[in-house]
Protein backbone atom coordinates (compact mmCIF):
# COMPACT_ATOMS: atom_id res chain seq x y z
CA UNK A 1 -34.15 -35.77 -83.71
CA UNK A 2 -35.84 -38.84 -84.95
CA UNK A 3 -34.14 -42.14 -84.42
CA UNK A 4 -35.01 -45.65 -86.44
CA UNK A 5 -33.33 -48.65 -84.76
CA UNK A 6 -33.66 -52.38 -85.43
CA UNK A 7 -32.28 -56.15 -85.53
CA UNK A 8 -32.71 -58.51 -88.54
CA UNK A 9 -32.49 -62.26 -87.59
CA UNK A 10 -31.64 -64.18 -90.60
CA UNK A 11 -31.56 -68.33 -90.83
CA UNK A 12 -30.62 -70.39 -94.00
CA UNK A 13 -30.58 -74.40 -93.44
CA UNK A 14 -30.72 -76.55 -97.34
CA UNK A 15 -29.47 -80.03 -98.60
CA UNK A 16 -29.10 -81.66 -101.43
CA UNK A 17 -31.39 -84.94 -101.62
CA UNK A 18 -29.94 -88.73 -102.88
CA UNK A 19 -28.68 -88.41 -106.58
CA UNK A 20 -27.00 -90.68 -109.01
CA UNK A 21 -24.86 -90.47 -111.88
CA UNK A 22 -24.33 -93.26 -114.95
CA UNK A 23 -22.58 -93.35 -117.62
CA UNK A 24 -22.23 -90.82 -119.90
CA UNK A 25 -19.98 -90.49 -123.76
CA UNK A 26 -16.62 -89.51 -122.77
CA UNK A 27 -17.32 -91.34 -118.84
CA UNK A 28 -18.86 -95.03 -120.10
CA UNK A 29 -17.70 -96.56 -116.69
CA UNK A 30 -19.30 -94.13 -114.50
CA UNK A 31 -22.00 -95.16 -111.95
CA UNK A 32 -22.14 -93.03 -109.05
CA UNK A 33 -24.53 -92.63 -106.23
CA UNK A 34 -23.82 -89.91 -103.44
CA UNK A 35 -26.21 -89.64 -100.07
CA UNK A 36 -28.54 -86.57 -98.94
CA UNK A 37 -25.40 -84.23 -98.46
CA UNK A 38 -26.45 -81.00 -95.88
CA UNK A 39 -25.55 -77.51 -97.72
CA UNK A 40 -25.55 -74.24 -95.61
CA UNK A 41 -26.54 -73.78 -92.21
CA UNK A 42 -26.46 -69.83 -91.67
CA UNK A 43 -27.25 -67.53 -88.77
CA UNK A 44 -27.26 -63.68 -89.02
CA UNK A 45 -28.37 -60.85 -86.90
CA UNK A 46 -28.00 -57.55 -89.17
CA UNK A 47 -28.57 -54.24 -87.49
CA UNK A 48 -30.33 -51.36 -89.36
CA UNK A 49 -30.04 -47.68 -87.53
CA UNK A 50 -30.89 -44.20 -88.62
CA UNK A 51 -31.19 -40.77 -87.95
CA UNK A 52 -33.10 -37.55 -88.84
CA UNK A 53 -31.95 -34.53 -86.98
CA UNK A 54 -33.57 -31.11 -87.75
CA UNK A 55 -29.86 -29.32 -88.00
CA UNK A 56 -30.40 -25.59 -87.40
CA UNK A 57 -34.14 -26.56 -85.50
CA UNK A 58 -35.97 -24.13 -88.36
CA UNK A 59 -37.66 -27.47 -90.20
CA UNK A 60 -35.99 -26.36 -93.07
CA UNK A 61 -32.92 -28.07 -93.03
CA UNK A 62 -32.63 -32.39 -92.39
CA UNK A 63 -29.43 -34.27 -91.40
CA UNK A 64 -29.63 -38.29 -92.32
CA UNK A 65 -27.81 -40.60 -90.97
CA UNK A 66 -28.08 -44.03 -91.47
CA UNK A 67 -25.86 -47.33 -91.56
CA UNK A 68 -27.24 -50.63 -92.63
CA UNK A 69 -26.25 -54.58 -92.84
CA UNK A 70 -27.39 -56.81 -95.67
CA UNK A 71 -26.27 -60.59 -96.20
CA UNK A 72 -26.23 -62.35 -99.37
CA UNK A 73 -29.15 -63.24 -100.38
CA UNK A 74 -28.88 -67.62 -100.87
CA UNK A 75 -31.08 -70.62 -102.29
CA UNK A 76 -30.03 -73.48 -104.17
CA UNK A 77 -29.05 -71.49 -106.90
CA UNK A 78 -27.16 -68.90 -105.27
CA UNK A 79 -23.55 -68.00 -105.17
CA UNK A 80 -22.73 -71.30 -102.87
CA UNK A 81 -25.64 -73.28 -103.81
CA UNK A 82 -25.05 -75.64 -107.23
CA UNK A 83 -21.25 -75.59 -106.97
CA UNK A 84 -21.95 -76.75 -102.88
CA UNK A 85 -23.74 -80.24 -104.70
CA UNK A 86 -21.82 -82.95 -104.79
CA UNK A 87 -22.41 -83.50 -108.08
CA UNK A 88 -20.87 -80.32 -109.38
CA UNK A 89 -17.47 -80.94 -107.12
CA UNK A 90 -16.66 -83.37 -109.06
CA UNK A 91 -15.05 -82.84 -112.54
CA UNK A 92 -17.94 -82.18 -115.06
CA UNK A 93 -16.57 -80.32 -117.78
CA UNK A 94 -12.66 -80.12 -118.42
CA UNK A 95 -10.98 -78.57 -121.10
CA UNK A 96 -7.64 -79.85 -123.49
CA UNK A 97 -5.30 -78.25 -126.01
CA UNK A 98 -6.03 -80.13 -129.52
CA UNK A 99 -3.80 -79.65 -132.82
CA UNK A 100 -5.47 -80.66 -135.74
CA UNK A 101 -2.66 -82.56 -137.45
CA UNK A 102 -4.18 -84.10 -140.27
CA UNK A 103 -6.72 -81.00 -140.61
CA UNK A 104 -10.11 -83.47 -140.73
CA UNK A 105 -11.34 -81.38 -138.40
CA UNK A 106 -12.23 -84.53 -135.92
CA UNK A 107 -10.12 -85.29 -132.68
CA UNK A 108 -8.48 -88.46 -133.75
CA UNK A 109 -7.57 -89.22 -129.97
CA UNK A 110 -8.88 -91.27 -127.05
CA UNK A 111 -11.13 -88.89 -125.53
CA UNK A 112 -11.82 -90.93 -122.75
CA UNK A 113 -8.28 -90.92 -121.73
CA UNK A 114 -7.20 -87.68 -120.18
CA UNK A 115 -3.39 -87.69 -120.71
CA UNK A 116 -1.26 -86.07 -123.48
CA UNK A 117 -1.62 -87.93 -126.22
CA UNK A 118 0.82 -87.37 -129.57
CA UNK A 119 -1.00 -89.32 -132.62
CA UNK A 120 0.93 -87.14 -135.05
CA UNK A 121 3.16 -90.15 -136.57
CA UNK A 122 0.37 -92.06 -137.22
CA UNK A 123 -1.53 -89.75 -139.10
CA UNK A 124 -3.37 -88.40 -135.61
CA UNK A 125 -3.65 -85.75 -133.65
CA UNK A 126 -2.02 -84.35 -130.54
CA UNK A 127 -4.59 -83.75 -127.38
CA UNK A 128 -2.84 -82.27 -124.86
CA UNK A 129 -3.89 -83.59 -120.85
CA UNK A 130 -7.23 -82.41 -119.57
CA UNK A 131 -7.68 -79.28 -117.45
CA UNK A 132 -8.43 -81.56 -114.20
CA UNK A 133 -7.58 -85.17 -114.62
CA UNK A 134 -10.33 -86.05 -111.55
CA UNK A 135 -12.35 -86.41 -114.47
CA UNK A 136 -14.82 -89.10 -114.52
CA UNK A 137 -13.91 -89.81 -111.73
CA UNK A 138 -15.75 -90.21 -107.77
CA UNK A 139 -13.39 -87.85 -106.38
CA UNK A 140 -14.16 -84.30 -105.94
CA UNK A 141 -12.19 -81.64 -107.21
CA UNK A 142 -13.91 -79.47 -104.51
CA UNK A 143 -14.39 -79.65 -100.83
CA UNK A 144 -16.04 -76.89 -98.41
CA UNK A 145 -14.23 -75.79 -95.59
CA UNK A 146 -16.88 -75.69 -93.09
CA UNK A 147 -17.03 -72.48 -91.87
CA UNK A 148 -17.97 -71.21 -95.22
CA UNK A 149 -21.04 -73.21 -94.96
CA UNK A 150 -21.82 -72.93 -91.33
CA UNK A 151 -22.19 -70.96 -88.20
CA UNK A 152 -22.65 -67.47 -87.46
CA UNK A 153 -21.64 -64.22 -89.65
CA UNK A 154 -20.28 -66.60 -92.16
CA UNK A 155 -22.32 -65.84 -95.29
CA UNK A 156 -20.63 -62.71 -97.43
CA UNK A 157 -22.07 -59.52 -96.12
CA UNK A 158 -22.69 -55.92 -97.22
CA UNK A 159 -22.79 -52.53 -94.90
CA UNK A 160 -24.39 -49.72 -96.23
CA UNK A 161 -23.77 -45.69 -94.55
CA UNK A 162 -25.12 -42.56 -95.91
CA UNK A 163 -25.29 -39.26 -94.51
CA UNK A 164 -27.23 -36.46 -96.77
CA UNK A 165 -28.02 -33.01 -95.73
CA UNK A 166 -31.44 -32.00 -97.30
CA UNK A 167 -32.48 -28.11 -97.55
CA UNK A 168 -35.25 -26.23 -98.16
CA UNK A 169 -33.68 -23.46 -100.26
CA UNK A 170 -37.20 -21.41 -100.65
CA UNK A 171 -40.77 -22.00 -100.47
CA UNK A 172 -41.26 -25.02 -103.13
CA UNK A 173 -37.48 -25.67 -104.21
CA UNK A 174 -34.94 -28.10 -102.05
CA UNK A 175 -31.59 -29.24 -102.12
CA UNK A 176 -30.49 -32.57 -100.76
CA UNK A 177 -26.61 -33.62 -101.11
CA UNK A 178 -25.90 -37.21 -99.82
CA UNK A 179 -22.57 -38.90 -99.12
CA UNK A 180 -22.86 -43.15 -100.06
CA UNK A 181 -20.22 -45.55 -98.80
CA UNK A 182 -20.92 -49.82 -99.34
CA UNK A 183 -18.18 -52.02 -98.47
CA UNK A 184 -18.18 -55.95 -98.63
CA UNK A 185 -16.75 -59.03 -96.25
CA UNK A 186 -16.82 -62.90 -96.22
CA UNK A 187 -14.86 -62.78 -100.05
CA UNK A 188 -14.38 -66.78 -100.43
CA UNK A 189 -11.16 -67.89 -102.73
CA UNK A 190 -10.51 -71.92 -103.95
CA UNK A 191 -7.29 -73.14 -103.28
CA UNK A 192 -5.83 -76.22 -105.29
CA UNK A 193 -4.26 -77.96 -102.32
CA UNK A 194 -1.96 -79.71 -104.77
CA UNK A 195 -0.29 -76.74 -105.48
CA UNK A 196 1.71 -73.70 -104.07
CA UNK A 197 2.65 -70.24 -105.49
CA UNK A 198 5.95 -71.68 -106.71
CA UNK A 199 4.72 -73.87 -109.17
CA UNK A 200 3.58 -70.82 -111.47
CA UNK A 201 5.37 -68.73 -113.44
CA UNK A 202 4.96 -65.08 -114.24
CA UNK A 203 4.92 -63.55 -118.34
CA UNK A 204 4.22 -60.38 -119.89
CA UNK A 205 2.70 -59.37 -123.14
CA UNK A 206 3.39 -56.60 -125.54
CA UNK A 207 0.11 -54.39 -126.54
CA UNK A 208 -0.12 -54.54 -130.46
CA UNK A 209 0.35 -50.29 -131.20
CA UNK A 210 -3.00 -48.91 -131.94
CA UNK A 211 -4.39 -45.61 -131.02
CA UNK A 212 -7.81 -46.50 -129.48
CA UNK A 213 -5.86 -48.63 -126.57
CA UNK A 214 -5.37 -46.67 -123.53
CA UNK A 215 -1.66 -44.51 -124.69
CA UNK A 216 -1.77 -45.67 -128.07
CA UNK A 217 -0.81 -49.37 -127.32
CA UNK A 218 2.57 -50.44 -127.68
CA UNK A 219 2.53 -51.41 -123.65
CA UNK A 220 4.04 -54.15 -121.55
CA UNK A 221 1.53 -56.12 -119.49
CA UNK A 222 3.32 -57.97 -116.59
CA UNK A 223 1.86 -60.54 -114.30
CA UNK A 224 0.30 -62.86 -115.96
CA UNK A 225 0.66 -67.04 -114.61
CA UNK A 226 1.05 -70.02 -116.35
CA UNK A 227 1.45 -73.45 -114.28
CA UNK A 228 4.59 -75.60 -114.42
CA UNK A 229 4.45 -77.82 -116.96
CA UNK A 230 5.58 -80.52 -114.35
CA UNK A 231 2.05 -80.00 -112.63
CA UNK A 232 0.21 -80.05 -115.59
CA UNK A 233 -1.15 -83.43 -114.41
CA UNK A 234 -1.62 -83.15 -110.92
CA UNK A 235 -5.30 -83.41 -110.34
CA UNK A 236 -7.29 -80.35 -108.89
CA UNK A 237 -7.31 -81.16 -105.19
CA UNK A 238 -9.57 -77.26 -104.62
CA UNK A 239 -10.82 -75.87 -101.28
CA UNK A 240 -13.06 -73.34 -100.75
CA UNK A 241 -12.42 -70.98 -97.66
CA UNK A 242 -12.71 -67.51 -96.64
CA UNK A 243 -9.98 -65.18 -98.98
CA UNK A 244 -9.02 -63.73 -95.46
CA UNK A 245 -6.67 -66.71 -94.36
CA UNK A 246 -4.73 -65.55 -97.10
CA UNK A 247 -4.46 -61.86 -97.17
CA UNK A 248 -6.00 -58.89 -97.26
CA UNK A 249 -9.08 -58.27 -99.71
CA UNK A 250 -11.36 -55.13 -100.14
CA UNK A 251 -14.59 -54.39 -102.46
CA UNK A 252 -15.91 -50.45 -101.86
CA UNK A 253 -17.81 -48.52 -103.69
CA UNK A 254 -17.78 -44.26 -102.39
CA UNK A 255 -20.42 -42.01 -104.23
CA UNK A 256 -22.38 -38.68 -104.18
CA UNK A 257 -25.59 -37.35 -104.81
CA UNK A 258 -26.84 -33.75 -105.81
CA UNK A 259 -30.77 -33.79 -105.94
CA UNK A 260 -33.06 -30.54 -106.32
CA UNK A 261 -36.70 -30.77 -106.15
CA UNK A 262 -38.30 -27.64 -107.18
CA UNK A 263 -42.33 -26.57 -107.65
CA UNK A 264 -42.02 -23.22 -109.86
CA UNK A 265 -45.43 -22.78 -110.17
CA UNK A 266 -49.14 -24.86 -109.47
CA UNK A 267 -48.90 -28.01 -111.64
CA UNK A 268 -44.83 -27.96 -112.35
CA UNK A 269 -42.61 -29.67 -110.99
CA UNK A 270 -38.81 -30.51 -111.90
CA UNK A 271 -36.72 -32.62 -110.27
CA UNK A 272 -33.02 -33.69 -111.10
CA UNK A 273 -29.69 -34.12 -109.87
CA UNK A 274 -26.42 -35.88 -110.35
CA UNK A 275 -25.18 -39.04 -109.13
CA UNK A 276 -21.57 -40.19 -108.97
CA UNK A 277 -19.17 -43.21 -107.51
CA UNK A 278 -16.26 -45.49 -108.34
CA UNK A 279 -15.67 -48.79 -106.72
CA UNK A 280 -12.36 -49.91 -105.78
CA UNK A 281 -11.44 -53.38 -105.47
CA UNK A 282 -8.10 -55.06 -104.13
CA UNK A 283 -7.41 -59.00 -103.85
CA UNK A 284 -3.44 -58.54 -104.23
CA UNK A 285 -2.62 -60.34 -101.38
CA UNK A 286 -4.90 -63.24 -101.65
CA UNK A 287 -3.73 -64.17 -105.39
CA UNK A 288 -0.20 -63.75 -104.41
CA UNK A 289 -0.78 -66.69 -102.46
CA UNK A 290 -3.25 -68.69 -104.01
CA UNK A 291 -2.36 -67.92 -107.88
CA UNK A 292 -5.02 -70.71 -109.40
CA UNK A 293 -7.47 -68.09 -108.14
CA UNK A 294 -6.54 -65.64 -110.83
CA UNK A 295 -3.90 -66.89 -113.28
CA UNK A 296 -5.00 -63.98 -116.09
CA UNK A 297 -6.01 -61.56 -113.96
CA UNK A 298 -3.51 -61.13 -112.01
CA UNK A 299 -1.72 -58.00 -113.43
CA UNK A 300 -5.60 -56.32 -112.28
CA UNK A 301 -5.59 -57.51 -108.70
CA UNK A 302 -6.14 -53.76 -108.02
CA UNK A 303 -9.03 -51.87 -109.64
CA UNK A 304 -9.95 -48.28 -109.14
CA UNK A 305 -12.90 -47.31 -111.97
CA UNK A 306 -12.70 -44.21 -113.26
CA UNK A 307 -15.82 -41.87 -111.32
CA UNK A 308 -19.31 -43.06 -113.45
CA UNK A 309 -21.59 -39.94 -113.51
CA UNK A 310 -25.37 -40.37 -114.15
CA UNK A 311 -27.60 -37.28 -115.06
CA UNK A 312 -31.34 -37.08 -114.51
CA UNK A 313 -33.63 -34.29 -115.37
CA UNK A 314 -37.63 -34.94 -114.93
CA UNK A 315 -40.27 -32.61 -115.47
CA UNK A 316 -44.10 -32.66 -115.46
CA UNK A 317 -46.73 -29.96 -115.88
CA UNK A 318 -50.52 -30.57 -114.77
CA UNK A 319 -53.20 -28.61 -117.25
CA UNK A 320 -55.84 -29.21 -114.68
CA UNK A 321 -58.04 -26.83 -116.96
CA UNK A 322 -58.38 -29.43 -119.56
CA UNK A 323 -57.21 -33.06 -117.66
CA UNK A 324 -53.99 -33.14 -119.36
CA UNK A 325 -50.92 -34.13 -117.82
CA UNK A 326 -47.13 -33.45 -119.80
CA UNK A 327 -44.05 -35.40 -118.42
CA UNK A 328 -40.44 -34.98 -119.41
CA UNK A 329 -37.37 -37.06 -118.97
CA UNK A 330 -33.78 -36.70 -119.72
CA UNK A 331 -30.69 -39.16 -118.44
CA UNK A 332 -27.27 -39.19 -119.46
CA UNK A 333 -25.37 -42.13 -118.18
CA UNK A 334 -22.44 -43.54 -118.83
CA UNK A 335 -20.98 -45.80 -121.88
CA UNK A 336 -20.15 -49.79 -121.33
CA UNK A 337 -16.70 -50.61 -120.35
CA UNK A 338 -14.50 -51.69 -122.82
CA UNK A 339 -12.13 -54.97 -122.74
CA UNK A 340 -9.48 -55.67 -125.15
CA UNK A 341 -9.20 -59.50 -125.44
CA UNK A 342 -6.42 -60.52 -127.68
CA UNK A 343 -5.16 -64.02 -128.28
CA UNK A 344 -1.32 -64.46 -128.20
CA UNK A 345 0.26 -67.25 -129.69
CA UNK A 346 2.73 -69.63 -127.15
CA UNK A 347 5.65 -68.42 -129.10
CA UNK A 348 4.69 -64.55 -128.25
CA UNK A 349 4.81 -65.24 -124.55
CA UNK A 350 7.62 -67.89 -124.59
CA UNK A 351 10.79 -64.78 -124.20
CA UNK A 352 9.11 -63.37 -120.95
CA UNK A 353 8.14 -66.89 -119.59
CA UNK A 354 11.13 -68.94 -120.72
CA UNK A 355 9.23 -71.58 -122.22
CA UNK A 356 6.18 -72.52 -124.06
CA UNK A 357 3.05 -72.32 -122.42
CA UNK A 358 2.15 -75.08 -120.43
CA UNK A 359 -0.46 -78.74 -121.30
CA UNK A 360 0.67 -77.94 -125.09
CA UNK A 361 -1.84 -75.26 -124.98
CA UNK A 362 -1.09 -73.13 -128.52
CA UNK A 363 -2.22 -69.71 -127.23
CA UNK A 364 -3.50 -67.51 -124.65
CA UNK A 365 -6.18 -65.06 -124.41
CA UNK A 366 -5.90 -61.97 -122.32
CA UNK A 367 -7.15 -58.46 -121.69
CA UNK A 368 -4.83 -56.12 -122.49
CA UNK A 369 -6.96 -53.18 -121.09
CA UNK A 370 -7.36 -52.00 -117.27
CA UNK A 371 -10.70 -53.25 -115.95
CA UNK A 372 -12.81 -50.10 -115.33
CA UNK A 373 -10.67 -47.27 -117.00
CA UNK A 374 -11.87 -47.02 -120.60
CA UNK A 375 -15.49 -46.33 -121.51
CA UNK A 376 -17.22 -46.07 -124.64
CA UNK A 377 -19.27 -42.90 -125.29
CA UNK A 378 -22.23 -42.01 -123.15
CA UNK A 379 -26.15 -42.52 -123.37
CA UNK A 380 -28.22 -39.13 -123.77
CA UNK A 381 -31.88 -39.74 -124.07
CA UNK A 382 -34.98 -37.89 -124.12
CA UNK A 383 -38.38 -39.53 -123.17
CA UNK A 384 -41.93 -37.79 -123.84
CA UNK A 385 -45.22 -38.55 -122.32
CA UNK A 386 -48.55 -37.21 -122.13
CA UNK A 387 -51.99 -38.26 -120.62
CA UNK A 388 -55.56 -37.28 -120.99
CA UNK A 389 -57.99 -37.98 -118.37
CA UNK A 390 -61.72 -38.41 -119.32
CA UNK A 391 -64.59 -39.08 -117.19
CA UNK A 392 -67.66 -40.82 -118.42
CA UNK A 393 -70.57 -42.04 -116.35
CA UNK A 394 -68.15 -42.67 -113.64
CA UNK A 395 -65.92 -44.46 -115.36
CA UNK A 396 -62.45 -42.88 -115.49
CA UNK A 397 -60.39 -42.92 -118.71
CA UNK A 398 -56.79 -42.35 -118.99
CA UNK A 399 -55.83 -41.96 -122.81
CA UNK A 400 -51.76 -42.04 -122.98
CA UNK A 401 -49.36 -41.06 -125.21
CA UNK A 402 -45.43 -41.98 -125.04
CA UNK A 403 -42.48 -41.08 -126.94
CA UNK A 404 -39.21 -43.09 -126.25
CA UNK A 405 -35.79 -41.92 -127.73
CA UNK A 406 -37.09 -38.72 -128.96
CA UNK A 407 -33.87 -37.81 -130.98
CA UNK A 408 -33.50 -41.35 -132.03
CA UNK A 409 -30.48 -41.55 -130.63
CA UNK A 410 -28.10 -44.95 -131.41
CA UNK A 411 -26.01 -45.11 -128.19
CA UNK A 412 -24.22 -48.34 -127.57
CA UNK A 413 -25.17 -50.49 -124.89
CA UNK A 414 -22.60 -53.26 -125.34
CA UNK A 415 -19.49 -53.89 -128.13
CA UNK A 416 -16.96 -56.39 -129.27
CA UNK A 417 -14.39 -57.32 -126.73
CA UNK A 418 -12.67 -60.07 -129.06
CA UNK A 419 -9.50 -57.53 -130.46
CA UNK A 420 -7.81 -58.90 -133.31
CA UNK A 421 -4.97 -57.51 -135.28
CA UNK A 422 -6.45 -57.87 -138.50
CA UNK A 423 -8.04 -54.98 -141.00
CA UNK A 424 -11.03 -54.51 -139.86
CA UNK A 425 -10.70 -56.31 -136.36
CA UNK A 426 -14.10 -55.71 -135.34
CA UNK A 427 -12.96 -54.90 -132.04
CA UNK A 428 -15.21 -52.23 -130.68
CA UNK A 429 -18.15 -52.75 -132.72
CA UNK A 430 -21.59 -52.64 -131.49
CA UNK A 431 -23.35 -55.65 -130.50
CA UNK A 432 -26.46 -53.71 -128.98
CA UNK A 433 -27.32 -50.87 -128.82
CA UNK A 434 -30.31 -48.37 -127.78
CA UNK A 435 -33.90 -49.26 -128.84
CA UNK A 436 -34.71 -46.83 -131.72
CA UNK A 437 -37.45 -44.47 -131.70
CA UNK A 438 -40.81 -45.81 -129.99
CA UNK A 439 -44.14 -44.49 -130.04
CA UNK A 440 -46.78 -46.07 -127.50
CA UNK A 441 -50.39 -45.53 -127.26
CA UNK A 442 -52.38 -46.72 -124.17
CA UNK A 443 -56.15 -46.63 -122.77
CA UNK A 444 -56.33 -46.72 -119.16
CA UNK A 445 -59.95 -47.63 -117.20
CA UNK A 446 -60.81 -47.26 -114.09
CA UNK A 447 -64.31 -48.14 -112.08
């Protein structure tokens, strides 16, 4: 038995220096100055332990063990880092409901005022109240709570255990089946202080019938929020703490691996095997308190993907009798997710919420698909290479030849998640897809 043990010691300490903000188009009074404002002070120690046990003590068969933990990795840019300056807590970009009125295509409204305003009778527009009414102004809309950004096991985490069993089946060929588990901790939430769970109210859509949604469409989609009109202008008072002081929240991810390595003869080799996992995430309990953290998402608070299967097959043959080398290699993977995003009009949602939707807002946009269940059609490619090797007055020469996408294969990478109800909708069509056919040459020197 062979054991690998160690500690990580991790420390993060950043600030933000002096800034200052003047005025800007839709903020002509502003003039702000804010002080060199500390960011994160982290401390981690992150163990990393393993094990390699010969299991039947023939050298033929290997058990591995191993359990790892990783923090996030953070810099001024990371996941705390530019929303953490004091610049970005306050309210920098809002957004407002506009109707068009007198269709000129201009917002004939005070922009600089952030209240519902109604111009219609004068020949004007209505602009519904901004998204945050801190706006342009020195108060933030965010604050830390301090044990985000400080201490000890405070930064979000990762843990890592696998456990394979690797076998020599016979002389040249193996077998090595591995079990993968990752799980996740320190999930942070923002909580609008002004606000509690009672001031939102639940609605439901009905899926337009159409075969290529999951059952054919023609579904009811509970769960969805909207905010009380009444609190429309309340300004956005938000806090940023750990997700647990609200509930229960979970991120795993459980997979498998089946690998064979085999040499069936001098100069070929083939290796290959099949990978497969699903994550499962679960933040139920946290938005059921602390709705503003997922007002159209909140019918998905639980998501179990479907399993994702990858397929690998690699082969390469050495012609040592003439310097030539011949590679193979196959992968099937799977497609990209698919999202149905569908805008519904106020009036569509008004029966299941009892009233229009709220800040004058004309529609809303929401998925009407299950994050992680429907998939578009999978990837299959073949890749081709071969190399020559050459030596000239000690000068080694690699001449290379590739072929990419041998069956020119046009697998979609990514499509259209906008769905709309008209003929053709152009839901579901390609926006990418796989590089076509490539041939490469290369000259490779070495001395």
């Amino acid at each position: 038995m062979t054991l690998s043990y160690g500690v990580r010691f991790d420390h993060f300490e950043s600030y933000f220096p002096e800034q200052t903000l003047g005025p800007a188009l839709l903020v002509p009074n502003r003039n702000l100055s804010f002080p060199r404002t500390p960011m994160a002070n982290w401390s981690d120690i992150t163990p990393r332990l393993g094990l390699a046990y010969d299991l039947l003590g023939d050298g033929a068969t290997a058990l591995k063990l191993s359990i790892n933990k990783y923090v996030l990795s953070q810099g001024l840019q990371g996941t705390y880092g530019d929303a953490a300056n004091p610049v970005n807590r306050l309210a920098n970009f809002v957004t407002r409901a506009w109707t068009d009125a007198n269709s000129n295509f201009i917002p004939d409204c005070d922009l600089t005022n952030p209240l519902t305003q109604d111009n219609r009778a004068l020949g004007g527009d209505l602009c519904g109240v901004v998204s945050n009414t801190n706006f342009g102004q020195a108060t933030p809309s965010l604050n830390y709570d301090p044990a985000v950004l400080n201490g000890w096991g405070a930064r979000p985490y990762q843990w890592e255990f696998s456990a394979s069993v690797q076998r020599q089946l016979t002389r040249g060929v193996s077998l090595d089946v591995g079990y993968f588990r990752r799980w996740y901790g320190n999930f942070g939430v923002t909580d609008n202080l002004n606000l509690t769970a009672s001031d939102f109210d639940t609605f439901s859509v009905t899926t337009p019938v159409d075969p290529r949604l999951p059952e054919g469409g023609g579904a009811v989609v509970s769960g969805f929020r909207d905010l009380n009109p009444a609190k429309v202008t309340v300004p956005q008072n938000n806090y940023f703490t750990l997700a647990s002081n609200y509930g229960k929240q979970i991120q795993h991810w459980n997979g498998v691996d089946v690998t064979m390595n085999a040499r069936v003869r001098r100069g070929f080799v083939v290796q290959g095997g099949v990978s497969t996992g699903r994550q499962e995430t679960n933040n139920c309990d946290v938005i059921r308190n602390v709705p503003e953290a997922a007002v159209l998402t909140a019918p998905y608070c639980h998501q179990q993907e479907n399993f994702l299967t990858d397929l690998k097959l690699i082969g390469t043959y050495d012609i040592a009798r003439i310097g030539t080398a011949v590679s193979a290699l196959f992968y099937s993977r799977p497609g990209p997710s698919i999202s149905a995003n569908r805008v519904f009009a106020s009036a569509d949602v008004a029966s299941s919420l009892g009233r229009p939707l709220a800040g004058n807002a004309p529609s809303v946009t929401v998925n009407m698909v299950q994050p992680g269940t429907l998939y578009g059609d999978r990837r299959n490619q073949l890749d081709l290479r071969t190399t020559k090797t050459i030596t000239l007055s000690g000068v080694k020469t690699g001449l290379s030849f590739e072929l990419y996408n041998v069956f020119n294969t046009n697998a979609v990478l990514t499509e259209n998640a906008v769905y709309r109800d008209a003929t053709p909708s152009g839901w579901r069509i390609p926006t990418s897809i796989v590089t076509p056919r490539l041939m490469k040459f290369s000259l490779q020197l070495d001395f």
